[in-house]
PDB file of N, CA and C in Angstrom:
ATOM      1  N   UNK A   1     112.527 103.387 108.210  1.00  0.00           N
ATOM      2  CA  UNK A   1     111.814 103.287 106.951  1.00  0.00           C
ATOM      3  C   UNK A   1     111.708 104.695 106.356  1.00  0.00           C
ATOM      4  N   UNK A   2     111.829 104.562 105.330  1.00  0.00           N
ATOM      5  CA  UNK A   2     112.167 105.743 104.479  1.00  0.00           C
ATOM      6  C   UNK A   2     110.432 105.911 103.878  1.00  0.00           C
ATOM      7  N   UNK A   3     110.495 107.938 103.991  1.00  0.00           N
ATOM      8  CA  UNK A   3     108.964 108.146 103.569  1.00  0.00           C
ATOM      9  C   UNK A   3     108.468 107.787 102.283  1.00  0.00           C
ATOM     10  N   UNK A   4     109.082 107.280 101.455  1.00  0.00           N
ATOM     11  CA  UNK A   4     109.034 106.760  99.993  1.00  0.00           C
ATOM     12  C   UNK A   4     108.624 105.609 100.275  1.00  0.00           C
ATOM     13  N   UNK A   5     108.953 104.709 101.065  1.00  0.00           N
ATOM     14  CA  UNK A   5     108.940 103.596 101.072  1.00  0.00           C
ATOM     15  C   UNK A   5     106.956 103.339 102.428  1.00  0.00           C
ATOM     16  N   UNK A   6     107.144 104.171 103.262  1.00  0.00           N
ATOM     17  CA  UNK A   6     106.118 104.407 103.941  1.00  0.00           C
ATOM     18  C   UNK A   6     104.785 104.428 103.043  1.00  0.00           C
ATOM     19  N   UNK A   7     105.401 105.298 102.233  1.00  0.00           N
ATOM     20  CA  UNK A   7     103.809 105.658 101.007  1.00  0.00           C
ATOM     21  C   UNK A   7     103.439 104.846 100.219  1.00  0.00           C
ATOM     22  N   UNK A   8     104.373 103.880  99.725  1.00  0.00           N
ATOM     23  CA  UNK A   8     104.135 102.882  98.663  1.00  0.00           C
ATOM     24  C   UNK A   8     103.358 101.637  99.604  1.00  0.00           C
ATOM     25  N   UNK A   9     103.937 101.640 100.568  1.00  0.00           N
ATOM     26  CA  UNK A   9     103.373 100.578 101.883  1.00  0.00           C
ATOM     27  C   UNK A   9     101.775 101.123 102.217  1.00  0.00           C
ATOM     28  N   UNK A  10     101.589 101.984 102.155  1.00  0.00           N
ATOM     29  CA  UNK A  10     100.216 103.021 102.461  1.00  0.00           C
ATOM     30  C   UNK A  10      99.241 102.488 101.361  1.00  0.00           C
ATOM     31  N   UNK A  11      99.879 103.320 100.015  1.00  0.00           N
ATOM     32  CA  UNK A  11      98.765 102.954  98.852  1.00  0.00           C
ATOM     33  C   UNK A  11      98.483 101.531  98.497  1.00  0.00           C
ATOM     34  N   UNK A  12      99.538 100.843  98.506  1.00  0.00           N
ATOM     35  CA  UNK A  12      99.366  99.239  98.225  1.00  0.00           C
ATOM     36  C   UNK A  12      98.452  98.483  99.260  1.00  0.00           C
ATOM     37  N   UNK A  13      98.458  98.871 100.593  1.00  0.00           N
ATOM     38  CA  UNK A  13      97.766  98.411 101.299  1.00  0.00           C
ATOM     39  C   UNK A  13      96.038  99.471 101.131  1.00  0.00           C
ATOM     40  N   UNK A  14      95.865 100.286 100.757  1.00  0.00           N
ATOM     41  CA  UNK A  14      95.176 100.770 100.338  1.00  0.00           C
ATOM     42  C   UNK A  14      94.040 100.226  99.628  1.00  0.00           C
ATOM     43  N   UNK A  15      95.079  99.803  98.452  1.00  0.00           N
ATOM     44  CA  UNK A  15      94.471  98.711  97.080  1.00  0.00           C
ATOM     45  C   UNK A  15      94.219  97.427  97.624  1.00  0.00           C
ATOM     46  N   UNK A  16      94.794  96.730  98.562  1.00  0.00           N
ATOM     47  CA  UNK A  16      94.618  95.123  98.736  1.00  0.00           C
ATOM     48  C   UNK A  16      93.509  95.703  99.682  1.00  0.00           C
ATOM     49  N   UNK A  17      93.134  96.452 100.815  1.00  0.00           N
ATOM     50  CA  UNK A  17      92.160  96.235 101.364  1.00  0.00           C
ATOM     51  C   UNK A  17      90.715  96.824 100.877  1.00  0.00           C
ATOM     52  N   UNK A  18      90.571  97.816  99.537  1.00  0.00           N
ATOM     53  CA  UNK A  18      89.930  97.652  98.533  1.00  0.00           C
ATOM     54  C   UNK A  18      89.549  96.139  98.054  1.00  0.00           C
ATOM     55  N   UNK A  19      90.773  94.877  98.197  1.00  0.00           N
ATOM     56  CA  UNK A  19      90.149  94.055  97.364  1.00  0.00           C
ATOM     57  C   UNK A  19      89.262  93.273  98.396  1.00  0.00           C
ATOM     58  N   UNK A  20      89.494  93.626  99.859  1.00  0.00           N
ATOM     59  CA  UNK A  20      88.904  92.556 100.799  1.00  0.00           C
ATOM     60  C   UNK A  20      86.820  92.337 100.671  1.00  0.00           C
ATOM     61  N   UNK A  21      86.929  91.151 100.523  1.00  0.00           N
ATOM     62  CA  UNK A  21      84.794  90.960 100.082  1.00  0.00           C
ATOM     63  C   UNK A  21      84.164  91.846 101.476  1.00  0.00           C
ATOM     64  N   UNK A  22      83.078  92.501 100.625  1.00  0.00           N
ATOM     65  CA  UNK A  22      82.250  93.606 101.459  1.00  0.00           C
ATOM     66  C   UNK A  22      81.002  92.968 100.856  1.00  0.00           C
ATOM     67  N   UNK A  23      81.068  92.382  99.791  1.00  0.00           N
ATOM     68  CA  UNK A  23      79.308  92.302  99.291  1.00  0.00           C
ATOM     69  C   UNK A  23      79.470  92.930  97.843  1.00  0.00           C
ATOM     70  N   UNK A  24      80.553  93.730  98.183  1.00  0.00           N
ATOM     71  CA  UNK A  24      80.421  94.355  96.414  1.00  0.00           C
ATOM     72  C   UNK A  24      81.306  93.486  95.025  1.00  0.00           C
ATOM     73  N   UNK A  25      80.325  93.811  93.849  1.00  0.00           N
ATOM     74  CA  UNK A  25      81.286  92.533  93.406  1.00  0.00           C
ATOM     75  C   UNK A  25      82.785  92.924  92.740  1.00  0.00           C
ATOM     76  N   UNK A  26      83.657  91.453  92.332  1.00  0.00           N
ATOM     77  CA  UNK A  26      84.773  91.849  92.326  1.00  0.00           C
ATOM     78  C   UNK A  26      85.356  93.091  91.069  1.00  0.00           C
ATOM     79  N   UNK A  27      84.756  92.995  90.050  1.00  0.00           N
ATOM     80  CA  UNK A  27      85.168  93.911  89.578  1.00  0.00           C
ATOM     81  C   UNK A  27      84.994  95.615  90.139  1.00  0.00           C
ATOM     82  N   UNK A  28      84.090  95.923  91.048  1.00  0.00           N
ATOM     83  CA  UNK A  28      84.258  97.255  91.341  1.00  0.00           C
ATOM     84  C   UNK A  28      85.190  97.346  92.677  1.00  0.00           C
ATOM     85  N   UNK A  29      85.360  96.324  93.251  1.00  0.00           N
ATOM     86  CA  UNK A  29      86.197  96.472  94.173  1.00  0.00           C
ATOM     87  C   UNK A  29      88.240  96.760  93.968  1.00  0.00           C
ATOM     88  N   UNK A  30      88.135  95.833  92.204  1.00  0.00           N
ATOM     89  CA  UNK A  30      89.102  96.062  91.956  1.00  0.00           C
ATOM     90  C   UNK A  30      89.139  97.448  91.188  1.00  0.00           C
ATOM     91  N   UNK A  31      88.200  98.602  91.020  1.00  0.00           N
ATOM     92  CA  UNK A  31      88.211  99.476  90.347  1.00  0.00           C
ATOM     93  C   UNK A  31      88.349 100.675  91.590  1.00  0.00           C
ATOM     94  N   UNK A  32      88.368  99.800  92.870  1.00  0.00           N
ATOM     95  CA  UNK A  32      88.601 100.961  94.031  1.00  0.00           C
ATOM     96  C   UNK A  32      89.493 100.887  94.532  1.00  0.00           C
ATOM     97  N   UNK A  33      90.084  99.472  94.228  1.00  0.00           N
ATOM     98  CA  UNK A  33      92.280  99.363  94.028  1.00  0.00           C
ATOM     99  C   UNK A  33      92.617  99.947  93.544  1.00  0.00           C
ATOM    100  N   UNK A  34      92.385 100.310  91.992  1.00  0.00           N
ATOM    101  CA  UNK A  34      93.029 101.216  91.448  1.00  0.00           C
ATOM    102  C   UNK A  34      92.725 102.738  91.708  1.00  0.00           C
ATOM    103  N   UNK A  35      91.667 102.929  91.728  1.00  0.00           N
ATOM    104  CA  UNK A  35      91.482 104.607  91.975  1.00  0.00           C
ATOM    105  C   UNK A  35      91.864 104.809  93.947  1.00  0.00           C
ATOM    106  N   UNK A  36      92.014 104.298  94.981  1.00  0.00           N
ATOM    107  CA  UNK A  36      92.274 104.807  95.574  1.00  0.00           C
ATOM    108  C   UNK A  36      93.797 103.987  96.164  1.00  0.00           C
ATOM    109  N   UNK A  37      94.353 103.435  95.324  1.00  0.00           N
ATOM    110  CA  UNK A  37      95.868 102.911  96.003  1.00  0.00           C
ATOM    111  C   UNK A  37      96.302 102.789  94.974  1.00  0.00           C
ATOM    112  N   UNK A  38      96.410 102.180  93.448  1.00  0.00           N
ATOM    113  CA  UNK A  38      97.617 101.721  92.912  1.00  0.00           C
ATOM    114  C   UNK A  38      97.823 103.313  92.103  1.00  0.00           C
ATOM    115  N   UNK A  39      96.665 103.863  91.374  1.00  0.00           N
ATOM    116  CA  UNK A  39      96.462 105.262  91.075  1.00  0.00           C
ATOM    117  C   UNK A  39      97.486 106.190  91.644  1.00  0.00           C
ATOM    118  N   UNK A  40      97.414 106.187  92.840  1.00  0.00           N
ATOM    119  CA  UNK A  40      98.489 107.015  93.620  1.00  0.00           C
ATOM    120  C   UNK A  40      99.840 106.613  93.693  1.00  0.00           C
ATOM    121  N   UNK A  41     100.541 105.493  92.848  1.00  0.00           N
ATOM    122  CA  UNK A  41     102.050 105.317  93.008  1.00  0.00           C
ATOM    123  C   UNK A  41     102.011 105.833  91.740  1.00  0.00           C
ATOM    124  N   UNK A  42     103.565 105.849  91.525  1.00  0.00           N
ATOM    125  CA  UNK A  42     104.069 105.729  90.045  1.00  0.00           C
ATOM    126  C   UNK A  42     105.440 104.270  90.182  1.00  0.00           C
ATOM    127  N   UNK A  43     106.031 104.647  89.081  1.00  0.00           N
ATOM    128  CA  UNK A  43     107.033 102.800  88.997  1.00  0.00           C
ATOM    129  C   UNK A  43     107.885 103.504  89.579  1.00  0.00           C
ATOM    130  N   UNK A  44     108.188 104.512  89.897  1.00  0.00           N
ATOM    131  CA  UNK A  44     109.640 105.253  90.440  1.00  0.00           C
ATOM    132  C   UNK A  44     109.178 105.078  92.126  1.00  0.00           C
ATOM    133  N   UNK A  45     108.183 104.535  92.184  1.00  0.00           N
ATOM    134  CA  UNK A  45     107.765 104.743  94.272  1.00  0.00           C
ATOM    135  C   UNK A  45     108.321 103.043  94.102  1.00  0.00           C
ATOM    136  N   UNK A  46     108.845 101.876  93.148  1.00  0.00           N
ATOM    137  CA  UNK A  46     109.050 100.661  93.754  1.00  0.00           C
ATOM    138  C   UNK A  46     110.673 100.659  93.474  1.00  0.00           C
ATOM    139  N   UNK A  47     111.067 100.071  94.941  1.00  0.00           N
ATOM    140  CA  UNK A  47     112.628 100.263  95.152  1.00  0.00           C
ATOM    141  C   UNK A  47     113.506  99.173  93.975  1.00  0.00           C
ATOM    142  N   UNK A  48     112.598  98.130  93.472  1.00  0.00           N
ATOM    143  CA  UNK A  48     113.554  97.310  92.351  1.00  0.00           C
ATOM    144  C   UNK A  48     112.874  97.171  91.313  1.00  0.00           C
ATOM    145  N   UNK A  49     113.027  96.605  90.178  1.00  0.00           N
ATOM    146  CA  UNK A  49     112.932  96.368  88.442  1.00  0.00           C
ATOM    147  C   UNK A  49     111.632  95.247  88.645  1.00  0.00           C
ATOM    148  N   UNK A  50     112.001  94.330  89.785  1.00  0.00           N
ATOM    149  CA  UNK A  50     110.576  93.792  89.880  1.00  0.00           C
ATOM    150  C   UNK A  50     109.581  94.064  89.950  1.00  0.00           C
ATOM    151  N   UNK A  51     109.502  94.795  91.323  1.00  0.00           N
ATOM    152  CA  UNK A  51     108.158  95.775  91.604  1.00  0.00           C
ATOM    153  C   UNK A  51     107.662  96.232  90.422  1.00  0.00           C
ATOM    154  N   UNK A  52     108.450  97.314  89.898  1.00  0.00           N
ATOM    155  CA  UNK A  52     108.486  98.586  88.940  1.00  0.00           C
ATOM    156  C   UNK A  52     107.877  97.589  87.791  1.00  0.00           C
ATOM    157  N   UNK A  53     108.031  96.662  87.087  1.00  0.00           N
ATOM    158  CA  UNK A  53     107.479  95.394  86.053  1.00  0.00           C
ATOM    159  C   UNK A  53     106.129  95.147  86.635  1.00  0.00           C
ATOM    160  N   UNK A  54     105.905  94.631  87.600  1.00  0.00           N
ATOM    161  CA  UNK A  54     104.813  93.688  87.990  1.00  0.00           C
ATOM    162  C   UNK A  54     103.874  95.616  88.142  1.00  0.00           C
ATOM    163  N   UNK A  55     103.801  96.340  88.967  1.00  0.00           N
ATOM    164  CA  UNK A  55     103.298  97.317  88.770  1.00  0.00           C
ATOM    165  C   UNK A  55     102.595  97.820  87.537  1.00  0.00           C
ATOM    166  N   UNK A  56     103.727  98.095  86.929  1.00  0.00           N
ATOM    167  CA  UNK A  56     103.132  98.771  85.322  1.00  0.00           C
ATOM    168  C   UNK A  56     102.630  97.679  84.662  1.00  0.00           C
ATOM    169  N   UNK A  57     102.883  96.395  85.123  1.00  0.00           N
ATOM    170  CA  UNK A  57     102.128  95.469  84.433  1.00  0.00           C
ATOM    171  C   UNK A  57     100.460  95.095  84.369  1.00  0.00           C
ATOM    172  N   UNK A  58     100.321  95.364  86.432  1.00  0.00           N
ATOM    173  CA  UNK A  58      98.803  95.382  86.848  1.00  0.00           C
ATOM    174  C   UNK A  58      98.376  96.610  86.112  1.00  0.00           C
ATOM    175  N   UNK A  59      98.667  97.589  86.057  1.00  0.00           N
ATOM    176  CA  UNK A  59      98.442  98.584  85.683  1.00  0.00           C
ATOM    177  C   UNK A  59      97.725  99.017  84.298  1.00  0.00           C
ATOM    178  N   UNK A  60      98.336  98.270  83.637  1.00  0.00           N
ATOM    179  CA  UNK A  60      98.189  98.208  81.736  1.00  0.00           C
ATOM    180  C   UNK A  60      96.862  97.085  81.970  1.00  0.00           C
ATOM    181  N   UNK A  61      96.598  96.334  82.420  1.00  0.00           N
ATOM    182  CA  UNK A  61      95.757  95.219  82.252  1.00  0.00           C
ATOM    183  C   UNK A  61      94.658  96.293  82.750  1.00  0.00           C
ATOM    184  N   UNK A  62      94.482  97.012  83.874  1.00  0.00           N
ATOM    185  CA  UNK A  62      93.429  97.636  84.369  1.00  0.00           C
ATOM    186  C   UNK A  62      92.985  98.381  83.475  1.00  0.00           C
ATOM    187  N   UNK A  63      93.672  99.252  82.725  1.00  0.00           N
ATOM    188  CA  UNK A  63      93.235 100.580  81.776  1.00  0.00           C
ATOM    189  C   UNK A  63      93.375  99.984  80.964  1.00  0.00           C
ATOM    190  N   UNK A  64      93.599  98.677  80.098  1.00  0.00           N
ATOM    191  CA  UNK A  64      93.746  98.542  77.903  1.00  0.00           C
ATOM    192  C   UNK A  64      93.058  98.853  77.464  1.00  0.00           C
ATOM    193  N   UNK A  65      91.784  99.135  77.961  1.00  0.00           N
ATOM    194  CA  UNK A  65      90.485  99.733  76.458  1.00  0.00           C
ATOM    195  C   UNK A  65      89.836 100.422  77.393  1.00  0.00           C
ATOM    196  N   UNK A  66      89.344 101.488  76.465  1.00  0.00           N
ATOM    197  CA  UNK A  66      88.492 102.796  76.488  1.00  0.00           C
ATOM    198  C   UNK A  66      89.627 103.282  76.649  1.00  0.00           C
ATOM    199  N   UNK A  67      88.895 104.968  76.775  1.00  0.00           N
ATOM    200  CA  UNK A  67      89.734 106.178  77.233  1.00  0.00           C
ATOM    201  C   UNK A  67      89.529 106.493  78.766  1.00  0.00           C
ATOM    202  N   UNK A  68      91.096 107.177  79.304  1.00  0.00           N
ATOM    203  CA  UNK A  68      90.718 107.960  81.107  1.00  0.00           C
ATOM    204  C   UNK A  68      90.085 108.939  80.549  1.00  0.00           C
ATOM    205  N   UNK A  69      88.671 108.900  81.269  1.00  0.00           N
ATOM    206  CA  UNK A  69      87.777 110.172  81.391  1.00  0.00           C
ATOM    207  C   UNK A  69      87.249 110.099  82.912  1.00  0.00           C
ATOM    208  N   UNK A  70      87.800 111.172  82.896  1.00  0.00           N
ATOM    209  CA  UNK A  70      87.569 111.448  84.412  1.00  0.00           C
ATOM    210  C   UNK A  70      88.108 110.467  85.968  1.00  0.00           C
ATOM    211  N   UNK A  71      89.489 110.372  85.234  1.00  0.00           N
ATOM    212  CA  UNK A  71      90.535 109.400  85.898  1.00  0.00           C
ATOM    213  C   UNK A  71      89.998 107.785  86.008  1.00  0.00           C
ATOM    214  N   UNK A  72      88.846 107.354  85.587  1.00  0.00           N
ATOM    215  CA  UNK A  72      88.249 106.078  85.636  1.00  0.00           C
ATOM    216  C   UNK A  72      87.841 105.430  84.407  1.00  0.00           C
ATOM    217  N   UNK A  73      87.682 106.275  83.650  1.00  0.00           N
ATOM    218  CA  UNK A  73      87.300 105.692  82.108  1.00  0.00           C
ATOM    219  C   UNK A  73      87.680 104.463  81.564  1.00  0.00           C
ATOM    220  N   UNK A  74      88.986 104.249  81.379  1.00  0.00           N
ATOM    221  CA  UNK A  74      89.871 103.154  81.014  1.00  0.00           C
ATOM    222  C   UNK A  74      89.432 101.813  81.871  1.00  0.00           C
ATOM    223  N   UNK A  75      89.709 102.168  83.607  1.00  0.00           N
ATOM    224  CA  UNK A  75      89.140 101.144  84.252  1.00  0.00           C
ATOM    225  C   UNK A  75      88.417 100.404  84.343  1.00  0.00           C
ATOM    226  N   UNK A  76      87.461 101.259  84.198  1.00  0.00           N
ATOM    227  CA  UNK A  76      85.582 100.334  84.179  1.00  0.00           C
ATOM    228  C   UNK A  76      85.435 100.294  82.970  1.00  0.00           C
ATOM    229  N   UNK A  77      85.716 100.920  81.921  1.00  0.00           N
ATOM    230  CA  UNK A  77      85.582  99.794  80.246  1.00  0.00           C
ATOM    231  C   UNK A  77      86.025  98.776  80.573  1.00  0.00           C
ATOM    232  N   UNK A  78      87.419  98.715  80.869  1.00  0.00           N
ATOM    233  CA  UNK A  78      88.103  97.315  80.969  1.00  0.00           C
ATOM    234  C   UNK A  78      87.695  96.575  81.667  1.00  0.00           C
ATOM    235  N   UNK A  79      87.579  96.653  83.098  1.00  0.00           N
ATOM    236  CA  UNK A  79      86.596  95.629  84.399  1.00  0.00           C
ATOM    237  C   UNK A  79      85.629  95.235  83.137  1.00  0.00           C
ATOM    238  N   UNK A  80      84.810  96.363  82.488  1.00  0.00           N
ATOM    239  CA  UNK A  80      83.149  95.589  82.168  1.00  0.00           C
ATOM    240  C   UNK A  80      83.733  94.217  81.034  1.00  0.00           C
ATOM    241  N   UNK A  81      84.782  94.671  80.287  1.00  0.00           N
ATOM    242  CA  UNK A  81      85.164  93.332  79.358  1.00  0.00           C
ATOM    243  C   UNK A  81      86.152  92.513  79.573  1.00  0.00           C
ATOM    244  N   UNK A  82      86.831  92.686  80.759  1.00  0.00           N
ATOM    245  CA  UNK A  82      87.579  91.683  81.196  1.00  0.00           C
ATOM    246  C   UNK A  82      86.616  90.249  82.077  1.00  0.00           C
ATOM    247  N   UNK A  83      87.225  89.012  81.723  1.00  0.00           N
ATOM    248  CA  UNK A  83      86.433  88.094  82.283  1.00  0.00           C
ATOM    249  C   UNK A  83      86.698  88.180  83.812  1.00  0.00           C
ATOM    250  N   UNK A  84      85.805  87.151  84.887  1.00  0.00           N
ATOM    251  CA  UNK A  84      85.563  87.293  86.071  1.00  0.00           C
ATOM    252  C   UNK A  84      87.398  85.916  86.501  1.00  0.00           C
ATOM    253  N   UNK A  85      87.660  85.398  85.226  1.00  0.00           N
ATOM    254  CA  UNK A  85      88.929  84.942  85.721  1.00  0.00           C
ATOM    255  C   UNK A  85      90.256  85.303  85.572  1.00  0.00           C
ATOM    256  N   UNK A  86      90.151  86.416  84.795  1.00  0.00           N
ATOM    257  CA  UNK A  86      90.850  88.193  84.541  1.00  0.00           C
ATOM    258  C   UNK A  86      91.030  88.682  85.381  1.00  0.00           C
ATOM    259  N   UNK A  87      90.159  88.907  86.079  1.00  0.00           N
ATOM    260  CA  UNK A  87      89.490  89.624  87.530  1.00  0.00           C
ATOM    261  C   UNK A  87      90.332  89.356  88.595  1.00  0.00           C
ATOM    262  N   UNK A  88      89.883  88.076  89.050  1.00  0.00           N
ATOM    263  CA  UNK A  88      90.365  86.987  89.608  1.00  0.00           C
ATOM    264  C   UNK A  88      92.522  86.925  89.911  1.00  0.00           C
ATOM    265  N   UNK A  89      92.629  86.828  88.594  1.00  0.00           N
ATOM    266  CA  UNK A  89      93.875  87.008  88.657  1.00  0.00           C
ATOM    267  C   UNK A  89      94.534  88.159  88.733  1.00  0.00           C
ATOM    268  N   UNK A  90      94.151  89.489  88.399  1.00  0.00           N
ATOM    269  CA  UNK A  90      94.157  91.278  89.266  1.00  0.00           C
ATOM    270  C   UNK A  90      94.985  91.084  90.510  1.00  0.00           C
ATOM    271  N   UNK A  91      93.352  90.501  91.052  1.00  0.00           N
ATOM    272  CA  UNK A  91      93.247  90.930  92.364  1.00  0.00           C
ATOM    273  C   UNK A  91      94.337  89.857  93.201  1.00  0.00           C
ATOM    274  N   UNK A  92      94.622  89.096  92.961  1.00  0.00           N
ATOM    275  CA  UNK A  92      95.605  87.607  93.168  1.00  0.00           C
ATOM    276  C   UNK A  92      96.972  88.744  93.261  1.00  0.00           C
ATOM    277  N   UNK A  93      97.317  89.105  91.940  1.00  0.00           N
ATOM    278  CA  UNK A  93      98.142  89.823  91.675  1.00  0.00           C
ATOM    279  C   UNK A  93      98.292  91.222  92.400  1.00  0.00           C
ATOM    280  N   UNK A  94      97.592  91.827  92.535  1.00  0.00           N
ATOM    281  CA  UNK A  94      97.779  93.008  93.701  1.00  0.00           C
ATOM    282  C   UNK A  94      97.900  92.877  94.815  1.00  0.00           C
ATOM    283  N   UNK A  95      96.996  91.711  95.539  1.00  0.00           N
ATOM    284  CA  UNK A  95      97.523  90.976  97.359  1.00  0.00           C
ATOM    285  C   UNK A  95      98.803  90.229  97.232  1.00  0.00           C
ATOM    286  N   UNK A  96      99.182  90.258  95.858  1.00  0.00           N
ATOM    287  CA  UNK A  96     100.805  89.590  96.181  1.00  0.00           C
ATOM    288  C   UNK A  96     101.761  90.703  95.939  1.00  0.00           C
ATOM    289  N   UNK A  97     101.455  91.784  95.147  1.00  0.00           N
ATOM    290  CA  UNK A  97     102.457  92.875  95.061  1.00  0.00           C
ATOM    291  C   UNK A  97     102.918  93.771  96.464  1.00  0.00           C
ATOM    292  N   UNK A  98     101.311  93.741  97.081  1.00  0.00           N
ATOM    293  CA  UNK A  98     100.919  94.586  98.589  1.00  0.00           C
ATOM    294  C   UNK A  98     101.665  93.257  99.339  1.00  0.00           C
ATOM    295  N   UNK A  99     101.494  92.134  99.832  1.00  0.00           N
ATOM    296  CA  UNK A  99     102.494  91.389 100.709  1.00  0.00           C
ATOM    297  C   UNK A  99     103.455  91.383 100.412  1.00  0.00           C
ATOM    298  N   UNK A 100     104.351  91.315  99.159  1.00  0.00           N
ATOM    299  CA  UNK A 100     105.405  92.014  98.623  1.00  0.00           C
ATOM    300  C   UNK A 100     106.495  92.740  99.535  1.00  0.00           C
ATOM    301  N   UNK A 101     105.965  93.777  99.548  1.00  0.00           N
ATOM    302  CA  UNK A 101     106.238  94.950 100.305  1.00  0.00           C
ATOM    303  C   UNK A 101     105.929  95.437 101.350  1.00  0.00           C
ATOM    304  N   UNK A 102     104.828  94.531 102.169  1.00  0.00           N
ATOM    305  CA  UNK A 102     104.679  94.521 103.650  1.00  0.00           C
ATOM    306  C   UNK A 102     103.645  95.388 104.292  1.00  0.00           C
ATOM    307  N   UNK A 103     102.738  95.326 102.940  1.00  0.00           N
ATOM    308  CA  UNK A 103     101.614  96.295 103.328  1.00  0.00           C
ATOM    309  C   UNK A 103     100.687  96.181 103.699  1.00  0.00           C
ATOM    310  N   UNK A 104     100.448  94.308 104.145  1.00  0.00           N
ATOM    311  CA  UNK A 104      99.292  94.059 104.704  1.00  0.00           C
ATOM    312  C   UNK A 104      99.863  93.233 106.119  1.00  0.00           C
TER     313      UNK A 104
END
């Protein structure tokens, strides 16, 4: 396994076990997917056009409104006005990108 491929396996699993229930609710859990696992790839760390799509795709849904201030800005505007079946489908969507690629 190639270290490119090691790291993307790292952060993704990162983010899905961010999404696992602790008590906290789902939107901040998915705001600790992004700041401590999906944050850390870029579309050039996924080896095909799929990945690299579905990626920048979770990605854009997390940040669409507000501004990054202070690398989180975008996030938690968006969590606070995205619905809980918005949410829902994120986090669906990130434990399938992370099994994906074999990171859980």
């Amino acid at each position: 396994m190639t270290s490119g491929l090691r790291r993307l396996r790292e952060k993704l699993r990162d983010a899905a076990d961010a999404l696992e229930g602790d008590g906290r609710p789902l939107k901040e859990r998915l705001r600790s997917a992004y700041l401590y696992g999906l944050s850390g790839l870029n579309k050039e760390d996924f080896p095909d056009q799929d990945g690299r799509s579905e990626f920048e795709s979770i990605c854009q849904a997390l940040t669409a409104t507000g501004e990054m201030i202070e690398e989180a800005g975008g996030v938690s505007t968006t969590l606070f006005l995205i619905s809980d079946q918005e949410a829902d489908d994120l986090a669906r969507r990130i434990s399938a990108l992370a099994d994906r690629y074999g990171a859980r």
